[in-house]
PDB file of N, CA and C in Angstrom:
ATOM      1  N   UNK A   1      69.141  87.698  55.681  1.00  0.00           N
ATOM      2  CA  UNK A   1      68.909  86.527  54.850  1.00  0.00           C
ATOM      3  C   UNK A   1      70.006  86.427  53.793  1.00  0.00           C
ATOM      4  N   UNK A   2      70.578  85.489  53.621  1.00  0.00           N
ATOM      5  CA  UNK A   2      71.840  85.010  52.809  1.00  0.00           C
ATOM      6  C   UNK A   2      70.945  84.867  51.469  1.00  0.00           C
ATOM      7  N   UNK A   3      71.376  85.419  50.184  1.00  0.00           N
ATOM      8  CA  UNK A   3      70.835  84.484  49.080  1.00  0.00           C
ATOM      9  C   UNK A   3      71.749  84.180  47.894  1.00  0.00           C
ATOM     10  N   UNK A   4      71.126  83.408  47.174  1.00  0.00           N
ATOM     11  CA  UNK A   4      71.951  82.494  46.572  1.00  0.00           C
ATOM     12  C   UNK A   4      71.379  82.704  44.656  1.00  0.00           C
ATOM     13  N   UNK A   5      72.539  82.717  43.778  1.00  0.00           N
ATOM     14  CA  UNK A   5      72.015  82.466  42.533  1.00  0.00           C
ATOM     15  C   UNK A   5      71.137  81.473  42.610  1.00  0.00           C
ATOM     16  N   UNK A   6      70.097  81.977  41.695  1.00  0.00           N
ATOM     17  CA  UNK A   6      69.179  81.090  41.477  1.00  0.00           C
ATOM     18  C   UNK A   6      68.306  81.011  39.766  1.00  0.00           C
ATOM     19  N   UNK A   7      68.251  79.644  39.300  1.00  0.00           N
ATOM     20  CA  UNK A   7      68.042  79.869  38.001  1.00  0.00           C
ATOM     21  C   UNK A   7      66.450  79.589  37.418  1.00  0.00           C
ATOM     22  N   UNK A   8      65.901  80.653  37.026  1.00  0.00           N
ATOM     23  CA  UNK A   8      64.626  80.511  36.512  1.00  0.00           C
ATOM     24  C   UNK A   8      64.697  80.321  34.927  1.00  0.00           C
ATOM     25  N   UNK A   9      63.563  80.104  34.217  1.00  0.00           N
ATOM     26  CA  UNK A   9      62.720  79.847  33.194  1.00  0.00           C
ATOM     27  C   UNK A   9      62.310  81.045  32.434  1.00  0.00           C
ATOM     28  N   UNK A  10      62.241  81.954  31.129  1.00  0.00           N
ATOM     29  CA  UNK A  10      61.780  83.031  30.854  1.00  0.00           C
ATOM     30  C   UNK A  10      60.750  82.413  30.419  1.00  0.00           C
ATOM     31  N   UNK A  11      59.661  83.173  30.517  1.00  0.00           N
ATOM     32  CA  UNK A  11      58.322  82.401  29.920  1.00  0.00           C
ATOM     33  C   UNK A  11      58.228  82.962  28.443  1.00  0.00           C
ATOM     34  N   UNK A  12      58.945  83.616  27.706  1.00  0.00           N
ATOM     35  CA  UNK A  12      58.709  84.214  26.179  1.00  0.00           C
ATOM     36  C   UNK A  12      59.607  83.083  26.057  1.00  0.00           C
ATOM     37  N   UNK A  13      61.172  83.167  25.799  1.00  0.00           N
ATOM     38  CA  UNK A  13      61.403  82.156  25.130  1.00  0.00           C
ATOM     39  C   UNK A  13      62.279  80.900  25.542  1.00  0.00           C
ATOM     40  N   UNK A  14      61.581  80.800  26.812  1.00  0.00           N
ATOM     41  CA  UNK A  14      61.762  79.264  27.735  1.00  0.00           C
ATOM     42  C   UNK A  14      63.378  79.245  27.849  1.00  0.00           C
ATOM     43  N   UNK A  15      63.918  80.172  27.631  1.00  0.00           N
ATOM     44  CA  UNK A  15      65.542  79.715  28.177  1.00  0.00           C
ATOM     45  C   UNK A  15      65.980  79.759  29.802  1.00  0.00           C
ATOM     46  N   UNK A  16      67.037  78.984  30.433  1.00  0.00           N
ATOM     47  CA  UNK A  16      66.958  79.227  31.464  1.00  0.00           C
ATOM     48  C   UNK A  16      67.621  80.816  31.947  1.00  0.00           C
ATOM     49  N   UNK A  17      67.224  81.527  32.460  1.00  0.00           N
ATOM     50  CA  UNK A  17      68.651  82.164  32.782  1.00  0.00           C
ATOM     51  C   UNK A  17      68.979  82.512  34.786  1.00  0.00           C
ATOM     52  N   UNK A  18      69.935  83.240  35.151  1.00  0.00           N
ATOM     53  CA  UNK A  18      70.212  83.223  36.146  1.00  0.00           C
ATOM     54  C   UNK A  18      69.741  84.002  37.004  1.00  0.00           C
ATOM     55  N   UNK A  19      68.918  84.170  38.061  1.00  0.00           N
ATOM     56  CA  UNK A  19      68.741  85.538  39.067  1.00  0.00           C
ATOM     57  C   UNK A  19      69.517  85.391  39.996  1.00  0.00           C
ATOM     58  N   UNK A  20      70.431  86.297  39.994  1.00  0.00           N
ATOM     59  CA  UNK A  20      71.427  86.353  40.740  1.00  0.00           C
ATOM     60  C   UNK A  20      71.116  87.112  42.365  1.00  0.00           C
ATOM     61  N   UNK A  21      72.374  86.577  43.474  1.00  0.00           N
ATOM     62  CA  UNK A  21      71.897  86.981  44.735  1.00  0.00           C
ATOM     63  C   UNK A  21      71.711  88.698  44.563  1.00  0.00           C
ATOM     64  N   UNK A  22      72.848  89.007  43.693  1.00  0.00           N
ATOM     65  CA  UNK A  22      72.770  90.855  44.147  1.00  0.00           C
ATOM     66  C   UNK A  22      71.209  91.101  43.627  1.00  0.00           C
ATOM     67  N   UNK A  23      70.516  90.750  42.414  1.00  0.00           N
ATOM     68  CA  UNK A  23      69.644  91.228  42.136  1.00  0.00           C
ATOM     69  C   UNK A  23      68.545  90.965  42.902  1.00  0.00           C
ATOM     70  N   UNK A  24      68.208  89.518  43.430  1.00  0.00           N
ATOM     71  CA  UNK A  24      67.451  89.268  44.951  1.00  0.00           C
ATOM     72  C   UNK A  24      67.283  90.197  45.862  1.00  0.00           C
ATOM     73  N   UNK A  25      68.582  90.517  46.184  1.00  0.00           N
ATOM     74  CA  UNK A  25      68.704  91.383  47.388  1.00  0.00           C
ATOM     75  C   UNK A  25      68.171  92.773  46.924  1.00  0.00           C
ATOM     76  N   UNK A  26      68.408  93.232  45.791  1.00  0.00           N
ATOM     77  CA  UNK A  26      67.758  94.296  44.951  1.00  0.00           C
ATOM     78  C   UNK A  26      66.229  94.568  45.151  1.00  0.00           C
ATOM     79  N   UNK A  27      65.548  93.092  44.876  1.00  0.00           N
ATOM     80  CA  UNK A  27      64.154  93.084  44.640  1.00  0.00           C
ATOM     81  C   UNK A  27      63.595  92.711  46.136  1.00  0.00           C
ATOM     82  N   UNK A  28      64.531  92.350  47.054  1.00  0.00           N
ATOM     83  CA  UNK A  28      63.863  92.741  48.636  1.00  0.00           C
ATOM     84  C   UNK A  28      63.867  94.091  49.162  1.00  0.00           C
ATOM     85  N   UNK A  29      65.188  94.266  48.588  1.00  0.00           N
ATOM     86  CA  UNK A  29      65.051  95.907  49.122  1.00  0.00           C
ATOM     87  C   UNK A  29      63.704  96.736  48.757  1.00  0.00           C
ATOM     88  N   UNK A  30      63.493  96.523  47.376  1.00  0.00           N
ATOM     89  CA  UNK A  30      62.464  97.659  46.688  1.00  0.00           C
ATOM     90  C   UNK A  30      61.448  96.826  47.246  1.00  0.00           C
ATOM     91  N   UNK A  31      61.123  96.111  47.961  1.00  0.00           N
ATOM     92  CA  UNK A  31      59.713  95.439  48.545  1.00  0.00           C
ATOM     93  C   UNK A  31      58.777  94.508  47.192  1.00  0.00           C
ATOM     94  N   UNK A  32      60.026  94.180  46.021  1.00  0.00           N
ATOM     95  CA  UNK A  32      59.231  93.162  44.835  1.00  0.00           C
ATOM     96  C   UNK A  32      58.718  92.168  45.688  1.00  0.00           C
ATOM     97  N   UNK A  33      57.626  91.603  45.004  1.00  0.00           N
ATOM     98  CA  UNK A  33      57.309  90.150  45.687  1.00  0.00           C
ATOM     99  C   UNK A  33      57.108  88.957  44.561  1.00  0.00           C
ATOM    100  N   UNK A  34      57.261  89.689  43.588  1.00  0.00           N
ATOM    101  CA  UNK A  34      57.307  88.431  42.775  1.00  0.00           C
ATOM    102  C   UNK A  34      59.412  88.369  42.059  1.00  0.00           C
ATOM    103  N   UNK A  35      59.077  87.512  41.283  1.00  0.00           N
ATOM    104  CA  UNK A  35      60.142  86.972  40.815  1.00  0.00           C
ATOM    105  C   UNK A  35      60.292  87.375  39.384  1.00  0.00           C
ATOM    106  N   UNK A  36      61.708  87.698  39.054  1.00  0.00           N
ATOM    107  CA  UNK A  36      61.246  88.103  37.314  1.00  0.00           C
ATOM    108  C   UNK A  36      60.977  86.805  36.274  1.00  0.00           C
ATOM    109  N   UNK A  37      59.558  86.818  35.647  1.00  0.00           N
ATOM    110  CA  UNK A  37      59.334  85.948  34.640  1.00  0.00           C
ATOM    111  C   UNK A  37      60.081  85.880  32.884  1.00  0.00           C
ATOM    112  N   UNK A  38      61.160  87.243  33.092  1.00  0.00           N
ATOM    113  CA  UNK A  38      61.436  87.364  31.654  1.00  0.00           C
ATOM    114  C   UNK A  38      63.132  87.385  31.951  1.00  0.00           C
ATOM    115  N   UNK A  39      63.728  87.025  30.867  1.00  0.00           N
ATOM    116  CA  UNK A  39      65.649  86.876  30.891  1.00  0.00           C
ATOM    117  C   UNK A  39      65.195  88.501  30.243  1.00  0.00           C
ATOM    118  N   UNK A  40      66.952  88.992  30.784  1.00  0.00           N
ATOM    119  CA  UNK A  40      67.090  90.489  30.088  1.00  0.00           C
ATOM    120  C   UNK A  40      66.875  90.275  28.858  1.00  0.00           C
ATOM    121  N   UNK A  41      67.047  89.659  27.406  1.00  0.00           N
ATOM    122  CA  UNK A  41      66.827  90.007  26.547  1.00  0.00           C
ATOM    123  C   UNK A  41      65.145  89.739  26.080  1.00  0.00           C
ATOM    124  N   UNK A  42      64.816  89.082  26.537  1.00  0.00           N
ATOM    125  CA  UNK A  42      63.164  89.222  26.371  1.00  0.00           C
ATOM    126  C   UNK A  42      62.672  90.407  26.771  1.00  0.00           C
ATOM    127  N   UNK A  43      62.929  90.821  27.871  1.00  0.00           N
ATOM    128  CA  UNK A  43      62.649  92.221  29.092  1.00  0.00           C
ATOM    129  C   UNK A  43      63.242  93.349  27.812  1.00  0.00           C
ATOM    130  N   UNK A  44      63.900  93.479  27.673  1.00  0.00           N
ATOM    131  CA  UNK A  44      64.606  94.648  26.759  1.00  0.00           C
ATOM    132  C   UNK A  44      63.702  94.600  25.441  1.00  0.00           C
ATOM    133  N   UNK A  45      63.436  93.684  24.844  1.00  0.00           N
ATOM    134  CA  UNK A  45      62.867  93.306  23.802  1.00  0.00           C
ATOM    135  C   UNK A  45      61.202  93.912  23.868  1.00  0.00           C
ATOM    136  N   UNK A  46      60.515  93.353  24.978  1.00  0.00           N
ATOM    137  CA  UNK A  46      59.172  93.955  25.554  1.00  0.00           C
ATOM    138  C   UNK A  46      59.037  95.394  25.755  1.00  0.00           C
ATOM    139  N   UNK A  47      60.234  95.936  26.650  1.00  0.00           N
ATOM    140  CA  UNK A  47      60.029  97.277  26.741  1.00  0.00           C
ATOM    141  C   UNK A  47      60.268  98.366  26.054  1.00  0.00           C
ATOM    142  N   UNK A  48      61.046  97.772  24.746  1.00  0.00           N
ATOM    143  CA  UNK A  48      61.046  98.578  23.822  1.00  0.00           C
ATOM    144  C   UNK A  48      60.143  98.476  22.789  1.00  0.00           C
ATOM    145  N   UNK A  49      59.624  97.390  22.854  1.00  0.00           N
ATOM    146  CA  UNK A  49      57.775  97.259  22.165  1.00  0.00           C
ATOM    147  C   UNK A  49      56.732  97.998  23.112  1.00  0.00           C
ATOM    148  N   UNK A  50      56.956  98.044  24.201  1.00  0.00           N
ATOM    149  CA  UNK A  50      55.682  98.956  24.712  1.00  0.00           C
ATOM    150  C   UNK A  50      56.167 100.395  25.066  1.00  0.00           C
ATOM    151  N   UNK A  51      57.331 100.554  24.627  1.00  0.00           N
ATOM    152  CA  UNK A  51      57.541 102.078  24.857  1.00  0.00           C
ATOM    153  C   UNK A  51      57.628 103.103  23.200  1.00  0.00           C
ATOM    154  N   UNK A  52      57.600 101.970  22.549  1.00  0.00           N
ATOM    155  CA  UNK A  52      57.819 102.634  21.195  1.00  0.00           C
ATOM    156  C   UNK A  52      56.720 101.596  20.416  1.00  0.00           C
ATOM    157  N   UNK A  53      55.076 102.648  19.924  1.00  0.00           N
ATOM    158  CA  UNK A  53      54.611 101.885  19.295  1.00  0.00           C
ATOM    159  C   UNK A  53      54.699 101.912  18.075  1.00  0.00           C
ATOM    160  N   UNK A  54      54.293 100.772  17.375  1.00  0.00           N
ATOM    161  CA  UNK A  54      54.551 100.196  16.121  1.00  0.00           C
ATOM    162  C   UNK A  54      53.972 101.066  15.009  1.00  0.00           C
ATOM    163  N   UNK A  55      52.867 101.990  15.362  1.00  0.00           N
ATOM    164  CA  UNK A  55      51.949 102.437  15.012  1.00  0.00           C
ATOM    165  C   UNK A  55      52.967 103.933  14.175  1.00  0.00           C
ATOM    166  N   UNK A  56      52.905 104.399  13.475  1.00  0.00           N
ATOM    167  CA  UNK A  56      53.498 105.959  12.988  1.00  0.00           C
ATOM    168  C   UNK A  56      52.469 106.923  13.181  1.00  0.00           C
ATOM    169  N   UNK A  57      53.011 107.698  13.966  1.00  0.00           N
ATOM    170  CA  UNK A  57      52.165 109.564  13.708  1.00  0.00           C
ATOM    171  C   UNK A  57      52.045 109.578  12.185  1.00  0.00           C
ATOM    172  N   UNK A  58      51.044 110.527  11.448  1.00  0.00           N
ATOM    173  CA  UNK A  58      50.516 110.872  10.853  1.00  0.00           C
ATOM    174  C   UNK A  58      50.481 112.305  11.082  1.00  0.00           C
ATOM    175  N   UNK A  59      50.852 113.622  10.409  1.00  0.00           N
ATOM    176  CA  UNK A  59      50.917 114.679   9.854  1.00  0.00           C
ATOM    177  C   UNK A  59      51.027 115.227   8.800  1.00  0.00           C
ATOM    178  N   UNK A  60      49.363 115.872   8.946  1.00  0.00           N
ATOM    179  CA  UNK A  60      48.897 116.284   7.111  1.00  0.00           C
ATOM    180  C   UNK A  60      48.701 117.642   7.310  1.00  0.00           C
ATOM    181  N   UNK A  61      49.341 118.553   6.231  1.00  0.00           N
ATOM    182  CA  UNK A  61      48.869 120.150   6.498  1.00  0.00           C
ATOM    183  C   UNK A  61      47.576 120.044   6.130  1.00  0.00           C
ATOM    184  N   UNK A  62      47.174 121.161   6.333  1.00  0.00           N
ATOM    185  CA  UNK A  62      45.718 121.021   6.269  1.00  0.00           C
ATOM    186  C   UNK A  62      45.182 122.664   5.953  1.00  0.00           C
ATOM    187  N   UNK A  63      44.290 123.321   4.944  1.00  0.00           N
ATOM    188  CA  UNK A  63      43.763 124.486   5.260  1.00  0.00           C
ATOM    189  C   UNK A  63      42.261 124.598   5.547  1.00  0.00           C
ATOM    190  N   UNK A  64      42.013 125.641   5.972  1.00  0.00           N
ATOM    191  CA  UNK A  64      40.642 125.985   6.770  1.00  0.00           C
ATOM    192  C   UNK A  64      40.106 126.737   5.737  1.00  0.00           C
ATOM    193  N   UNK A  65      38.969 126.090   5.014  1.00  0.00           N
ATOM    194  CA  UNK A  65      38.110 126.859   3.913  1.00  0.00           C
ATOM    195  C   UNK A  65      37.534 128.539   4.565  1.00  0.00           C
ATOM    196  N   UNK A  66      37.008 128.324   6.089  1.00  0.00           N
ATOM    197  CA  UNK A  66      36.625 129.611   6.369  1.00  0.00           C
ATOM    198  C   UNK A  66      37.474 130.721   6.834  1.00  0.00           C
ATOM    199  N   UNK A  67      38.576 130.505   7.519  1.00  0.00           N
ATOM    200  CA  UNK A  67      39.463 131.250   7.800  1.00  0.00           C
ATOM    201  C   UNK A  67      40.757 131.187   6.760  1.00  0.00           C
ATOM    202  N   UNK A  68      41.346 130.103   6.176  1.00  0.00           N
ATOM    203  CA  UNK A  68      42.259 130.245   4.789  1.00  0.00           C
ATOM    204  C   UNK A  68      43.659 129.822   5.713  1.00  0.00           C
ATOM    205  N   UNK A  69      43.588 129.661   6.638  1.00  0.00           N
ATOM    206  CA  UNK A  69      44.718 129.532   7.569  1.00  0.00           C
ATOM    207  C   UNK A  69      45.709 127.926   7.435  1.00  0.00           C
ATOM    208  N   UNK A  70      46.775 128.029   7.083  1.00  0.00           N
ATOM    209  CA  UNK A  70      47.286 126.363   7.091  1.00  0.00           C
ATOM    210  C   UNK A  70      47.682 126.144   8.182  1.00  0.00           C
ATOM    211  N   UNK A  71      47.500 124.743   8.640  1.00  0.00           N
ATOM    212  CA  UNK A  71      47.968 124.158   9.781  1.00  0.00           C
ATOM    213  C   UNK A  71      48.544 122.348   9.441  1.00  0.00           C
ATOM    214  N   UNK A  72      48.755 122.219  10.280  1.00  0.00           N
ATOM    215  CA  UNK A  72      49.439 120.769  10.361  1.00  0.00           C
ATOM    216  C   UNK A  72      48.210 119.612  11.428  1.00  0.00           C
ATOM    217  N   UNK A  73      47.472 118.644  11.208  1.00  0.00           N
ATOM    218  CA  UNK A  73      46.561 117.911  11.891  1.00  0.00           C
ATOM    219  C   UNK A  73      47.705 116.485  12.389  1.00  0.00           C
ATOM    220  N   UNK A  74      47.041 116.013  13.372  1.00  0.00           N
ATOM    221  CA  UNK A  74      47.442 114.844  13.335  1.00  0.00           C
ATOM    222  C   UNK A  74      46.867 113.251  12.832  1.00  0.00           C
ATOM    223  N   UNK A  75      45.867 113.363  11.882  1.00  0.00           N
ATOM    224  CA  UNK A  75      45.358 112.501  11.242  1.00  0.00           C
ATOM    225  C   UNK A  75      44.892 113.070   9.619  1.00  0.00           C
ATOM    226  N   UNK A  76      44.440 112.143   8.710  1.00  0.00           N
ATOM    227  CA  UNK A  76      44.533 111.905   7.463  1.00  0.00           C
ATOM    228  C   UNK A  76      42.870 113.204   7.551  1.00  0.00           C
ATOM    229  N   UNK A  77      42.282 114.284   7.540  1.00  0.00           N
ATOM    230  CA  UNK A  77      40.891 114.268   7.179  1.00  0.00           C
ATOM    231  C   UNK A  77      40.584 114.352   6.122  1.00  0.00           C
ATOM    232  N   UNK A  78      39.327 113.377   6.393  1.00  0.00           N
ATOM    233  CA  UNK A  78      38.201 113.338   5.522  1.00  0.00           C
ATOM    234  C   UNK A  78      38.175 114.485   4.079  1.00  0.00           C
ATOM    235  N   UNK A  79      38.027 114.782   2.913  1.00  0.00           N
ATOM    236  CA  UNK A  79      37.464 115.721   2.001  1.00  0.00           C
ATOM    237  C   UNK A  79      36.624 116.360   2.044  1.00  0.00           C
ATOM    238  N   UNK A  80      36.118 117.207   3.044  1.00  0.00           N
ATOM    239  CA  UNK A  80      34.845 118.352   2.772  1.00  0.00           C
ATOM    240  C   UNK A  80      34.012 118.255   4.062  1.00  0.00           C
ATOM    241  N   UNK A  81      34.702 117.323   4.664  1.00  0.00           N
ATOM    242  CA  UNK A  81      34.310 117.095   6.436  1.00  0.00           C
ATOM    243  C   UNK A  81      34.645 118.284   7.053  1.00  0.00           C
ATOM    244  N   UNK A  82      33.708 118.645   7.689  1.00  0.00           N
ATOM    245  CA  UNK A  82      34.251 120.055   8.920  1.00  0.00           C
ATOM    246  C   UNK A  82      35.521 119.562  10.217  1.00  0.00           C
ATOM    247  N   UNK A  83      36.230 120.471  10.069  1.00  0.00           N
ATOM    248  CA  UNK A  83      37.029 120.994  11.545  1.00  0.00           C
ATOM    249  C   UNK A  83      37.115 121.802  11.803  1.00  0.00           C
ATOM    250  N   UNK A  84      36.918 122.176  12.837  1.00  0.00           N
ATOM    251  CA  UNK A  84      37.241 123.195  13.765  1.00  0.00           C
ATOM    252  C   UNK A  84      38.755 123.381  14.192  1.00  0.00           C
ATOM    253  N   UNK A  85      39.131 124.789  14.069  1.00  0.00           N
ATOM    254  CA  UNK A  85      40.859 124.648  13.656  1.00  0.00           C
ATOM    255  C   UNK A  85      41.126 126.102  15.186  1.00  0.00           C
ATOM    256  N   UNK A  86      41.209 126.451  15.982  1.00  0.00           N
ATOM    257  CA  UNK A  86      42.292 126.681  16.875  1.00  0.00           C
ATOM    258  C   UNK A  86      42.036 128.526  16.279  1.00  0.00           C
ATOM    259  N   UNK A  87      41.363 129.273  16.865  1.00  0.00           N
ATOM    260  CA  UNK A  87      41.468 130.376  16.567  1.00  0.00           C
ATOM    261  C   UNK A  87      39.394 130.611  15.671  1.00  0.00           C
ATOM    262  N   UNK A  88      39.029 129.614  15.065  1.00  0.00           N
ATOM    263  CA  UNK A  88      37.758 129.697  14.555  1.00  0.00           C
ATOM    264  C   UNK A  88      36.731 129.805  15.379  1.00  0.00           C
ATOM    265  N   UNK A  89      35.937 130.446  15.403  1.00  0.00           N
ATOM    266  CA  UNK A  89      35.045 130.659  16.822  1.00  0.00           C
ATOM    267  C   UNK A  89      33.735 129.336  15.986  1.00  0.00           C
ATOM    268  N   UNK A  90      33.196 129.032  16.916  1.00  0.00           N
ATOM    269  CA  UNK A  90      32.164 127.508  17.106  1.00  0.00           C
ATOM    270  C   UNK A  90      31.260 128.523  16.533  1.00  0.00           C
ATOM    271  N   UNK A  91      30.574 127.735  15.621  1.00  0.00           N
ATOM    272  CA  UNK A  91      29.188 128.103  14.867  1.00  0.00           C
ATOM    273  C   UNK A  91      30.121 128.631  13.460  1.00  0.00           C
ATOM    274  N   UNK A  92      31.424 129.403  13.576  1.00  0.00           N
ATOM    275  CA  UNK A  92      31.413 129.429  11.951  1.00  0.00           C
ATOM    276  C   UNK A  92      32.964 128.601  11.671  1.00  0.00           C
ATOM    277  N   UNK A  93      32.790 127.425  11.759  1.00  0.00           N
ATOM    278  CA  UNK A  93      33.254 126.038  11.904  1.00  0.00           C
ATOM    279  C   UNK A  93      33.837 125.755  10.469  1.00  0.00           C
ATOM    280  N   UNK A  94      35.059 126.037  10.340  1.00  0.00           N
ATOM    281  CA  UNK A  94      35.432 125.673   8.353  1.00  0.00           C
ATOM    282  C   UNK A  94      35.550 124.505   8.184  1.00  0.00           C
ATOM    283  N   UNK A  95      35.464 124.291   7.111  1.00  0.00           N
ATOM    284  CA  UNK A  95      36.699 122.956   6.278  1.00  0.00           C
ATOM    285  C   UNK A  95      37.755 122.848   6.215  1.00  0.00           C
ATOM    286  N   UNK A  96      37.994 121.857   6.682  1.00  0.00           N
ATOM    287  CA  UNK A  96      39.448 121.466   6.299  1.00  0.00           C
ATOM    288  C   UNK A  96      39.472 120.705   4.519  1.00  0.00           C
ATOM    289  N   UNK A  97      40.782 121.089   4.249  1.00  0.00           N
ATOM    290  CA  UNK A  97      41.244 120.449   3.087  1.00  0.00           C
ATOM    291  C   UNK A  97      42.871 120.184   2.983  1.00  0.00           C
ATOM    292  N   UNK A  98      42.852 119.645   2.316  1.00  0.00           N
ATOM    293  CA  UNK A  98      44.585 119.026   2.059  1.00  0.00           C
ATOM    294  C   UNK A  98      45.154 119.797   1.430  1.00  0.00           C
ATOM    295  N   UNK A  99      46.613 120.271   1.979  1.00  0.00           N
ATOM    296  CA  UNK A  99      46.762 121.190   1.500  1.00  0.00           C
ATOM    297  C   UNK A  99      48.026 121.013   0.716  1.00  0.00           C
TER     298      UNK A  99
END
């Protein structure tokens, strides 16, 4: 099958841009069946929003009232809320505090 540039629509920000034959022939090879809905810079733009979220880690040291041990958590805890910290055997369950 011969193919030919061909120019689509990005649906983010409606510009036209080009799908070219090599990349056609690309997306028959790999067995695509659809068509790309996004121009590279929308596509680049998306996948670096869903590969890198917006969101920041959070790391708070933290010590264990029953064992005295500091560690590093990955969220903010609570004041006088129990955790269970990695080495504390279940039933004598410390506190965490900020350390």
């Amino acid at each position: 099958m011969e193919y030919r540039d061909k120019n689509l629509v990005c649906v983010e920000c409606h510009q036209t841009f080009i799908w070219t034959a090599g990349e056609q022939l690309f997306y028959a090879d790999k067995n695509f069946k659809n068509e790309p809905k996004r121009c590279k810079d929308c596509k680049a733009k998306r996948n670096a929003r869903l590969n890198h979220p917006t969101r920041e880690r959070v790391e708070t040291t933290a010590t264990c009232s029953q064992c005295g041990k500091e560690t590093t958590v990955p969220f903010r805890p609570t004041q006088g809320r129990p955790g269970l910290l990695q080495g504390v055997l279940p039933g004598t369950q410390g506190r965490l505090s900020l350390g």
